[in-house]
C-alpha atoms as a PDB file:
ATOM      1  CA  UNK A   1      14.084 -21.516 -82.540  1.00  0.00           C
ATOM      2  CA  UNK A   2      12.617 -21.852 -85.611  1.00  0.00           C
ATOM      3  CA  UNK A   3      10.121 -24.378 -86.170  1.00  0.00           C
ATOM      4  CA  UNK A   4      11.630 -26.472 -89.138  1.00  0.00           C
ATOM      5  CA  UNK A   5      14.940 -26.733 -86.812  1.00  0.00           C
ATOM      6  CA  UNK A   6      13.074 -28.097 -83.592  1.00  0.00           C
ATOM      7  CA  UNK A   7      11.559 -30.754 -85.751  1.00  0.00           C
ATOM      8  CA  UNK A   8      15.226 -31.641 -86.901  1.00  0.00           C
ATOM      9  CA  UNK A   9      16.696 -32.133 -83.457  1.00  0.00           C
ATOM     10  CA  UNK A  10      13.749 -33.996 -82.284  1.00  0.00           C
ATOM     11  CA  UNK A  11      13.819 -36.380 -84.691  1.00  0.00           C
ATOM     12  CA  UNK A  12      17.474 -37.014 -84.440  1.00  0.00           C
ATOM     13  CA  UNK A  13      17.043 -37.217 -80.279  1.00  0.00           C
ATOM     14  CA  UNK A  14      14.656 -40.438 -81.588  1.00  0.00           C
ATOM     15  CA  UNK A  15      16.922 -42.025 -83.405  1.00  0.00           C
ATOM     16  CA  UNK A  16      19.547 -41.708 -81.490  1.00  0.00           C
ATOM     17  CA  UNK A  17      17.578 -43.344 -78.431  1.00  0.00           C
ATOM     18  CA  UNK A  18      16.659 -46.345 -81.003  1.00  0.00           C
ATOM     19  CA  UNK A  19      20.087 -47.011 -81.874  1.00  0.00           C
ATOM     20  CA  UNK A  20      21.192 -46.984 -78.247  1.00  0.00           C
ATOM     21  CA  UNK A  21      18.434 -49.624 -77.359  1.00  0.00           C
ATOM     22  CA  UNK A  22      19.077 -51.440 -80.607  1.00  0.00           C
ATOM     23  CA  UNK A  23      23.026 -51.929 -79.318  1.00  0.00           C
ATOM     24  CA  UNK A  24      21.731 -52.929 -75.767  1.00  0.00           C
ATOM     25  CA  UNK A  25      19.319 -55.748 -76.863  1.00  0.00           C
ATOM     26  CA  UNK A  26      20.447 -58.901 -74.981  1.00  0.00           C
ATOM     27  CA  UNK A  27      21.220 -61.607 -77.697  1.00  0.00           C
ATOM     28  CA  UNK A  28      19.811 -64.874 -76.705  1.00  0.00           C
ATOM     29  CA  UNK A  29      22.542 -67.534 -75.427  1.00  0.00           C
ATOM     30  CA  UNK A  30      23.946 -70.110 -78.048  1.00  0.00           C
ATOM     31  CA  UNK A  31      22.748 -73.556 -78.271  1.00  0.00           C
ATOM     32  CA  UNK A  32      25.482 -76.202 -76.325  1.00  0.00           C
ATOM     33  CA  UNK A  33      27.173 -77.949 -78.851  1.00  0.00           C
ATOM     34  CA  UNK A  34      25.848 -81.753 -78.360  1.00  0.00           C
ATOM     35  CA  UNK A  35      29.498 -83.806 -77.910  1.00  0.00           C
ATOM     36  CA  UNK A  36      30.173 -85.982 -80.838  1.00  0.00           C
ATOM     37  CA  UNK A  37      30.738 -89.788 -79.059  1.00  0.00           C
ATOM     38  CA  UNK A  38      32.634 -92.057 -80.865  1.00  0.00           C
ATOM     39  CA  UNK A  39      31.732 -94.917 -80.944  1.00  0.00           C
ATOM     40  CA  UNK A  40      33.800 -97.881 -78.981  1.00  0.00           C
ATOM     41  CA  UNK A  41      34.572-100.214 -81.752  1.00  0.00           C
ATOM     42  CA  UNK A  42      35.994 -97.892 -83.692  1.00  0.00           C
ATOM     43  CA  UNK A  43      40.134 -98.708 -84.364  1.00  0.00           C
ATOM     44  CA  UNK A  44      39.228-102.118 -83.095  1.00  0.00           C
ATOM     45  CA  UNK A  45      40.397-105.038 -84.778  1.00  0.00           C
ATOM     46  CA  UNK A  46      37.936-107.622 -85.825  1.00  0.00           C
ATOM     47  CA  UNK A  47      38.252-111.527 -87.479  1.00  0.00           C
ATOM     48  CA  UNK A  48      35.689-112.349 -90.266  1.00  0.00           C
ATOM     49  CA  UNK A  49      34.172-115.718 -89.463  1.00  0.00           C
ATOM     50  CA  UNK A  50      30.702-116.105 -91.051  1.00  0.00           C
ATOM     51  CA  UNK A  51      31.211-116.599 -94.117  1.00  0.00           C
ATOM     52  CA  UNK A  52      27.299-116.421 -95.091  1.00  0.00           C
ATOM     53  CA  UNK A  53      27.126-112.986 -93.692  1.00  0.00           C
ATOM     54  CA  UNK A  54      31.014-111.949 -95.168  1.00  0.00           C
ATOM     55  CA  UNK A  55      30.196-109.479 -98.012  1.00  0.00           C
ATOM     56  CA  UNK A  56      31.793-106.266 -98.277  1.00  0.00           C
ATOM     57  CA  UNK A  57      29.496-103.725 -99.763  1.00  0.00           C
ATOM     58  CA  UNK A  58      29.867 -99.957-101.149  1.00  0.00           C
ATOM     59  CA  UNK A  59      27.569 -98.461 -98.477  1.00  0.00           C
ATOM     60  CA  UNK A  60      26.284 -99.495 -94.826  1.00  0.00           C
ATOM     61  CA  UNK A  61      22.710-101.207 -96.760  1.00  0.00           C
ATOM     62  CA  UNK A  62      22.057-105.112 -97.043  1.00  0.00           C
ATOM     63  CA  UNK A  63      20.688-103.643-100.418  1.00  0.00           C
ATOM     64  CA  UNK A  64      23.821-102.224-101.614  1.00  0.00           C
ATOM     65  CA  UNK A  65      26.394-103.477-104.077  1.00  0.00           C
ATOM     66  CA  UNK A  66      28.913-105.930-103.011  1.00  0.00           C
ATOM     67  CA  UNK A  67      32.747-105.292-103.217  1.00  0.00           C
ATOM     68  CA  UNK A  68      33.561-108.628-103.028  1.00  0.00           C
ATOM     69  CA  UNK A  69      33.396-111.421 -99.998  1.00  0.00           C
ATOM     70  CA  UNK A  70      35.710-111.551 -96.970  1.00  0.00           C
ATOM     71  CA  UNK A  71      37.295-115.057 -96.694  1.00  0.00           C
ATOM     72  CA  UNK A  72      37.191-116.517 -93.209  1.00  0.00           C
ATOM     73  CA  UNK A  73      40.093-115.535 -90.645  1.00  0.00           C
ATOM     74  CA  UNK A  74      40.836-112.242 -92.387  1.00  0.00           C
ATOM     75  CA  UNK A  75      41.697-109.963 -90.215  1.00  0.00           C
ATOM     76  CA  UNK A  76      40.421-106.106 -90.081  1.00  0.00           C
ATOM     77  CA  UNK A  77      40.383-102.725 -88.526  1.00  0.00           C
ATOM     78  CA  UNK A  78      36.982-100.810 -87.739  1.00  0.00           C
ATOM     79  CA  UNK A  79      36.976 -96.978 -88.815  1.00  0.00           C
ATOM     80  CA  UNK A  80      33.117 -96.724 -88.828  1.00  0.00           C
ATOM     81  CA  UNK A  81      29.768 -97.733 -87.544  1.00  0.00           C
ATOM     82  CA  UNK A  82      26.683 -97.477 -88.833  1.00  0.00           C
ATOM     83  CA  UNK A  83      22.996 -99.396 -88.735  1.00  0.00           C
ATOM     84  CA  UNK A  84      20.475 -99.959 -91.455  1.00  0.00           C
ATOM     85  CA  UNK A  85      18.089-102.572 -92.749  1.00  0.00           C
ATOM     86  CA  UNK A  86      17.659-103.285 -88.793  1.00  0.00           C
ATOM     87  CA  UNK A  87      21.388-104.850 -88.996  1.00  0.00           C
ATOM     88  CA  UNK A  88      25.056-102.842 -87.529  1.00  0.00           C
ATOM     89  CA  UNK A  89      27.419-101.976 -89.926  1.00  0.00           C
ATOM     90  CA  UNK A  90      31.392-101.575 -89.832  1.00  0.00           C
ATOM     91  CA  UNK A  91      33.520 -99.287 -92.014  1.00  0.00           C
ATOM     92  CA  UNK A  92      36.705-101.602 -92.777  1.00  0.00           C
ATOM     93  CA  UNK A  93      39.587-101.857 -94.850  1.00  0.00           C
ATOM     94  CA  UNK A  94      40.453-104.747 -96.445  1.00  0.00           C
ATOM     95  CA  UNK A  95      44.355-104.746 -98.195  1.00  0.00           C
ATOM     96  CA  UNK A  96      45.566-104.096-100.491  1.00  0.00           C
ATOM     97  CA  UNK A  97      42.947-102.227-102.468  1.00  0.00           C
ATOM     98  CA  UNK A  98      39.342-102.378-101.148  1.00  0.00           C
ATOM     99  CA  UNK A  99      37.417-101.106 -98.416  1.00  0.00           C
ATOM    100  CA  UNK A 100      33.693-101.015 -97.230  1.00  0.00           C
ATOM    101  CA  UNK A 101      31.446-101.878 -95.079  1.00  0.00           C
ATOM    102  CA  UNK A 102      30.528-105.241 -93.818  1.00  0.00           C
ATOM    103  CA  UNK A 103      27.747-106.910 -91.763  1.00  0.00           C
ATOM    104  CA  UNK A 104      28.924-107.043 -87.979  1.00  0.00           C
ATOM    105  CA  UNK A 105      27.991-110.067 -87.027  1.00  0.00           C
ATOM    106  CA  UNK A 106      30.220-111.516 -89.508  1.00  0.00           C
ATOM    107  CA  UNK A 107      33.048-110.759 -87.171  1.00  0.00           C
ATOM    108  CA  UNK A 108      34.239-111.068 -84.132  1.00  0.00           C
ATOM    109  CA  UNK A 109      36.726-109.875 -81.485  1.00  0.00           C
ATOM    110  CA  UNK A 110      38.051-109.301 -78.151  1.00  0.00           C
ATOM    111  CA  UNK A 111      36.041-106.275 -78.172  1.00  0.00           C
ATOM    112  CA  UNK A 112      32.670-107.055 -78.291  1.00  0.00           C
ATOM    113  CA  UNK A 113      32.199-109.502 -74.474  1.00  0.00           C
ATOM    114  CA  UNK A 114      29.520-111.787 -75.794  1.00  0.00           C
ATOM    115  CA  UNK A 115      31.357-112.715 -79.193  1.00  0.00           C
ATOM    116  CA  UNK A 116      33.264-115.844 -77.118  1.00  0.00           C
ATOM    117  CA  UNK A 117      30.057-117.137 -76.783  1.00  0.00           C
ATOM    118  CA  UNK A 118      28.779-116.275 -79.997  1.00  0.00           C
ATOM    119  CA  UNK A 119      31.650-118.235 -81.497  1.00  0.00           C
ATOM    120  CA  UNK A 120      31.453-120.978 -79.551  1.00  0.00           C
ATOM    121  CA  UNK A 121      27.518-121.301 -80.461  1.00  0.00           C
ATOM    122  CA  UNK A 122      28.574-121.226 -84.083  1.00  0.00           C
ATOM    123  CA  UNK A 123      30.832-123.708 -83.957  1.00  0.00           C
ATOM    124  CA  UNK A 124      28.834-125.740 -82.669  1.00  0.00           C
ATOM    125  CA  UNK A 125      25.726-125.433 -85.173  1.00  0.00           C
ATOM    126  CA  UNK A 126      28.600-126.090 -87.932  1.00  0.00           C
ATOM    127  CA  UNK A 127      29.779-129.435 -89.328  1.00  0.00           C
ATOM    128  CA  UNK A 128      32.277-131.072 -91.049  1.00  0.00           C
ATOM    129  CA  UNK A 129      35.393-129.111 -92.087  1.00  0.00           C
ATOM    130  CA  UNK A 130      33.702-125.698 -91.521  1.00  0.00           C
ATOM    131  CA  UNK A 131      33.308-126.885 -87.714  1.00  0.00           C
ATOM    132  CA  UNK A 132      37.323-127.174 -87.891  1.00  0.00           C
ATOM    133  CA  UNK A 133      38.201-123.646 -89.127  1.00  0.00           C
ATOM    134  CA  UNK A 134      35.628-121.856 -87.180  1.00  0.00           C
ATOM    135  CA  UNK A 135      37.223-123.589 -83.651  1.00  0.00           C
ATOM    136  CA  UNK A 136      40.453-123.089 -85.287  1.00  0.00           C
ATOM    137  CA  UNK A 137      39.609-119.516 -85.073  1.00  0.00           C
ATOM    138  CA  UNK A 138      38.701-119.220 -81.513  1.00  0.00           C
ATOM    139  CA  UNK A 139      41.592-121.155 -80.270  1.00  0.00           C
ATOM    140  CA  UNK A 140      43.927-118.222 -82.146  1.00  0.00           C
ATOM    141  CA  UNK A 141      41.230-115.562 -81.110  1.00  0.00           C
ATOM    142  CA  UNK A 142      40.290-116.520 -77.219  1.00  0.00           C
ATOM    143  CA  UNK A 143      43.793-118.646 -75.978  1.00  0.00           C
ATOM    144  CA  UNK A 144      42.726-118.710 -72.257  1.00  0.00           C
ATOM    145  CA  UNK A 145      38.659-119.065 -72.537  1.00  0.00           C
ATOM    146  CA  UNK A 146      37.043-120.618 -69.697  1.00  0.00           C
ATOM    147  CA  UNK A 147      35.038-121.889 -72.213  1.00  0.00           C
ATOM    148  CA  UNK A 148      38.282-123.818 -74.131  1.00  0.00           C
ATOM    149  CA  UNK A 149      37.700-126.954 -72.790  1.00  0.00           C
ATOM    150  CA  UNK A 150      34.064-127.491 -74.519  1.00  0.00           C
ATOM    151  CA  UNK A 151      35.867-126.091 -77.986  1.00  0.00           C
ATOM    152  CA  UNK A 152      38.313-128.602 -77.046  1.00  0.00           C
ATOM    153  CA  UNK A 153      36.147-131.974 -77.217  1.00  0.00           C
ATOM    154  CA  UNK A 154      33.935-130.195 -79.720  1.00  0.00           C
ATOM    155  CA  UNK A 155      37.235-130.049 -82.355  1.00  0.00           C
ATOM    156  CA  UNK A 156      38.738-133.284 -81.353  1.00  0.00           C
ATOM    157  CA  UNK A 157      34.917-135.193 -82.037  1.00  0.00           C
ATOM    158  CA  UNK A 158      34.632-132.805 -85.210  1.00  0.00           C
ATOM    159  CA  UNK A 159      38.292-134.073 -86.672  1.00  0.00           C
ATOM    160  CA  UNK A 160      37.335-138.154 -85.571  1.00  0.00           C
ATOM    161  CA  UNK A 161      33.806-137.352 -87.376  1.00  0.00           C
ATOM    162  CA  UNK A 162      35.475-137.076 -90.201  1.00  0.00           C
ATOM    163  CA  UNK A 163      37.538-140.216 -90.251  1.00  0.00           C
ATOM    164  CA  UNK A 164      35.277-142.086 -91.874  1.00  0.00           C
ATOM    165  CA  UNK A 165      34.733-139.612 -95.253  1.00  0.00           C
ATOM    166  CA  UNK A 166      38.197-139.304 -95.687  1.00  0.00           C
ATOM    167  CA  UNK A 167      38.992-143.320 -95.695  1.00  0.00           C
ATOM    168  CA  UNK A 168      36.378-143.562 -98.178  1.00  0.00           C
ATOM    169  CA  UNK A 169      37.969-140.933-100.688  1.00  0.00           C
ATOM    170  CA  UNK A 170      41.574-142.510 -99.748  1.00  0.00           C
ATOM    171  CA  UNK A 171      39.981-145.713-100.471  1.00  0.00           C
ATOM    172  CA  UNK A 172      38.359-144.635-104.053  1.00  0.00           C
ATOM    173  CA  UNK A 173      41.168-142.617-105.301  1.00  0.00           C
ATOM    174  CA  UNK A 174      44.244-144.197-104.448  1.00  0.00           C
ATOM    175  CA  UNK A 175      44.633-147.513-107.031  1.00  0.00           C
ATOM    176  CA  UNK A 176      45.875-150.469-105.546  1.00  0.00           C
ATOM    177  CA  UNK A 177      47.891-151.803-109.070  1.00  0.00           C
ATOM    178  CA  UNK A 178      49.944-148.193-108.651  1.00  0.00           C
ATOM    179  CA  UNK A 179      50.557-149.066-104.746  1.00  0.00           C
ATOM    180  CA  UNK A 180      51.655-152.839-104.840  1.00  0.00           C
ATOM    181  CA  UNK A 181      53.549-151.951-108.284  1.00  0.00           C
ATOM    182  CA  UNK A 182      55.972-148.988-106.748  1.00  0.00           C
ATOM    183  CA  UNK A 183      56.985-151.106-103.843  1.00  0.00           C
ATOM    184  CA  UNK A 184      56.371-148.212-100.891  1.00  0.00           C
ATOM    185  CA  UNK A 185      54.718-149.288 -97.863  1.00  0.00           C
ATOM    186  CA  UNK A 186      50.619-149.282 -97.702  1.00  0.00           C
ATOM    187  CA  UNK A 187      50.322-147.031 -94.754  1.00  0.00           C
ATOM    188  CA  UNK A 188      52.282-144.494 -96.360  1.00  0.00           C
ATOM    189  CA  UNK A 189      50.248-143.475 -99.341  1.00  0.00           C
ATOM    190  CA  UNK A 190      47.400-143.182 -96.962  1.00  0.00           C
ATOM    191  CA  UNK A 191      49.392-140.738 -94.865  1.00  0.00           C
ATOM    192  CA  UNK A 192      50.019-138.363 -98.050  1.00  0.00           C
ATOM    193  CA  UNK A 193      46.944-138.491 -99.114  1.00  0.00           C
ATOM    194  CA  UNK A 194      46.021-134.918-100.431  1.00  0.00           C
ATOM    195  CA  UNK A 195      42.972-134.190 -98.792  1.00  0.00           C
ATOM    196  CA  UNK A 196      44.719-134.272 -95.478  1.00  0.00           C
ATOM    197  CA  UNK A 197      46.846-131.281 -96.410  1.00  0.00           C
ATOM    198  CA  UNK A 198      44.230-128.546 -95.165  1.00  0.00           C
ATOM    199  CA  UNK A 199      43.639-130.856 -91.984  1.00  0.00           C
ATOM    200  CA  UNK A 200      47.655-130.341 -91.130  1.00  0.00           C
ATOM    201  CA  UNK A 201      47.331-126.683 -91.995  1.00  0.00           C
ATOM    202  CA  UNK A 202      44.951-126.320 -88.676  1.00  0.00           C
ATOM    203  CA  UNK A 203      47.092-128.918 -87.057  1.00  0.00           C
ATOM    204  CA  UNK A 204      45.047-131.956 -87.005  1.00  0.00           C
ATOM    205  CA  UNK A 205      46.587-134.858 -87.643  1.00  0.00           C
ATOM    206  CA  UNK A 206      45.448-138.412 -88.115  1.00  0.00           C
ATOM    207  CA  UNK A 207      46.537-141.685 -87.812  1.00  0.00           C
ATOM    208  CA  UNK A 208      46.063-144.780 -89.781  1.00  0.00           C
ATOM    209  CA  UNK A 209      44.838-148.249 -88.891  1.00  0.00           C
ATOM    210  CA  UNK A 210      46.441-150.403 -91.269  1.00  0.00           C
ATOM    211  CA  UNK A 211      44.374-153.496 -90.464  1.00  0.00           C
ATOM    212  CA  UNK A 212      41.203-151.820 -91.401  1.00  0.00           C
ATOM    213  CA  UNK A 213      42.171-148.902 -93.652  1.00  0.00           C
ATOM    214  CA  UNK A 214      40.943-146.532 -91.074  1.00  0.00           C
ATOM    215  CA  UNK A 215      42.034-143.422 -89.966  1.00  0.00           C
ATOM    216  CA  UNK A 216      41.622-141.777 -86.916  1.00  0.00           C
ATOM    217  CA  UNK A 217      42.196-138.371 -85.161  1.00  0.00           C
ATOM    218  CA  UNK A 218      45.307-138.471 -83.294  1.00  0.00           C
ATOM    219  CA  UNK A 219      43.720-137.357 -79.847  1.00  0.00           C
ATOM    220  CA  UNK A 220      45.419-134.333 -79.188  1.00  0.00           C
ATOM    221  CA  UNK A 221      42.556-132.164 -78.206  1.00  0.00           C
ATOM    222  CA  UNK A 222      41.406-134.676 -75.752  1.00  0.00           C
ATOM    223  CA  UNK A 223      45.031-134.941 -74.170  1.00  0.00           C
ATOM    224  CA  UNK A 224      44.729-131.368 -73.481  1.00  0.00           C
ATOM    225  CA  UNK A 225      41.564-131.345 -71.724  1.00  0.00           C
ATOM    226  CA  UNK A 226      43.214-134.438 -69.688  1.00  0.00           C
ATOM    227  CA  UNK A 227      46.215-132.177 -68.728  1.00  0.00           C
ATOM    228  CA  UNK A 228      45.131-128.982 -68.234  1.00  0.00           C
ATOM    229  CA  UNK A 229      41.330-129.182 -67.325  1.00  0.00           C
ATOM    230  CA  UNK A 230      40.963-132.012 -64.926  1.00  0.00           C
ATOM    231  CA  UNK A 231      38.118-130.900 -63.037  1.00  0.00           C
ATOM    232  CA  UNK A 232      35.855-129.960 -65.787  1.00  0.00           C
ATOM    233  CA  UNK A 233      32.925-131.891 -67.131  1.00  0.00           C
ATOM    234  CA  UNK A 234      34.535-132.357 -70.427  1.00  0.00           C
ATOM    235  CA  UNK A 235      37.220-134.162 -68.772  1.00  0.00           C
ATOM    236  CA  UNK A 236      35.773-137.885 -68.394  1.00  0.00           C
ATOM    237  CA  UNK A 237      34.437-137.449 -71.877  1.00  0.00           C
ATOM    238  CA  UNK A 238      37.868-137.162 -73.139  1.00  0.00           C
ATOM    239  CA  UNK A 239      39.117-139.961 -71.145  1.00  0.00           C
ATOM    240  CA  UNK A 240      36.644-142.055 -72.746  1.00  0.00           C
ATOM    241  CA  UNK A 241      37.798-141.106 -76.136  1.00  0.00           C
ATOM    242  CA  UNK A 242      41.763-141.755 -75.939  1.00  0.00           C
ATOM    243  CA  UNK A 243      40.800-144.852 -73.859  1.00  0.00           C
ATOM    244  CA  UNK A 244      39.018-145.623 -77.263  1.00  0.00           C
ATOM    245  CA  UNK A 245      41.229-144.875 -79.477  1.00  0.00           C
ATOM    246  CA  UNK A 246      44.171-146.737 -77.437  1.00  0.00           C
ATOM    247  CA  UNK A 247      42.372-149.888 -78.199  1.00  0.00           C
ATOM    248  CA  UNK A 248      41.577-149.241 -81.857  1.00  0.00           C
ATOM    249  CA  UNK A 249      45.409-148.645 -82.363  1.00  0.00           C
ATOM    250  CA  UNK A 250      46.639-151.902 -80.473  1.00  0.00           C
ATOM    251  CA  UNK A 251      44.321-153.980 -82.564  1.00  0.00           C
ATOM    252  CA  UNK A 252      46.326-153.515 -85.681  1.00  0.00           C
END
């Protein structure tokens, strides 16, 4: 064989044994894909309560533009989560038009088991009408809480605390010559008093002492807790109050 034609062969025998080996190389095994977990409160629906924490931004930042605020009791559906500025974050729609994200401790819900608590706590650091709407809200939100009867004296003492601002501005605003001059009874144009309108639109009503141009809450918190929760501690507290009130009302 000549010698040009032996180096041929032999050189093709090489790479023939390289591309075998190539072919055989064992490829190294694929990463596991890590499983995407979604989160729990995602498609959970939510109530927005705190109304100092209620803006709806553009992105998940406490340093990000605001949409516009969430008024309290609106009710909304989670789709994301995410945290920044050392604060949680929920992806929410708001109808008709907007949608964003919004601080999560502005809301609350079934879904997250120390939000009853929460609630109740907030309620109680509030005052005035604010107390009202909040304990409105967890009466709607929580119907059997073990921790109703507390909400329950803490609304009915929230409504009588404000007896005594609203016969004031009854007192100021309606005018006696307009009163005695149309001929309807006294009591009555203390009962339609405007500013009693958003008190009746959480159900609260109050009466009227006509002797002392006084109103007072109608008790109706406290008669719960006497019906329904007679072995908690709230219930000789309520006692106390309708006893109370009883004998305002027959001193007219």
């Amino acid at each position: 064989m000549k010698p040009r034609l032996l180096h041929i062969l032999i050189l093709l025998a090489f790479v023939g044994s390289t591309s075998a080996v190539s072919q055989t190389k064992v490829r190294p095994a694929a990463k596991p894909k890590t499983p995407i977990v979604k989160s729990p409160e995602i498609g959970k629906s939510a109530v927005v309560i705190d109304e100092m924490l209620n803006v709806l931004r553009k992105e998940p930042s406490l340093y990000s533009e605001a949409v516009h605020r969430v008024s309290r009791g609106r009710v909304v559906v989670i789709s994301g989560v995410a945290e920044a500025d050392g604060v949680k974050f929920y992806k929410v729609a708001v109808p008709p038009k907007n949608w964003g994200w919004i601080q999560a401790d502005a809301v609350f819900g079934k879904f997250r088991p120390t939000d009853e608590q929460r609630l109740y706590e907030l309620a109680k650091a509030t005052d005035g009408f604010e107390k009202l709407e909040i304990a409105s809200e967890f009466f709607m939100l929580y119907p059997n809480s073990v921790l109703r009867p507390k909400m329950l004296l803490l609304y009915g003492d929230g409504a009588q605390d404000m007896t005594s601002y609203l016969s004031k501005q009854a007192s100021s605003r309606l005018r006696k010559d307009e009163m005695e001059a149309s001929g309807a009874p006294l009591h009555s144009y203390f009962l339609n008093f405007n500013q009693l309108d958003r008190y009746r639109k959480l159900g609260i009503i109050f009466v009227f002492d006509k002797k002392l141009r006084q109103y007072h809450y109608d008790g109706v918190s406290w008669n719960e807790i006497i019906a329904k929760f007679p072995n908690s501690p709230e219930y000789p507290e309520a006692v106390k109050r309708i006893e109370k009130l009883k004998l305002i009302m027959q001193g007219q």
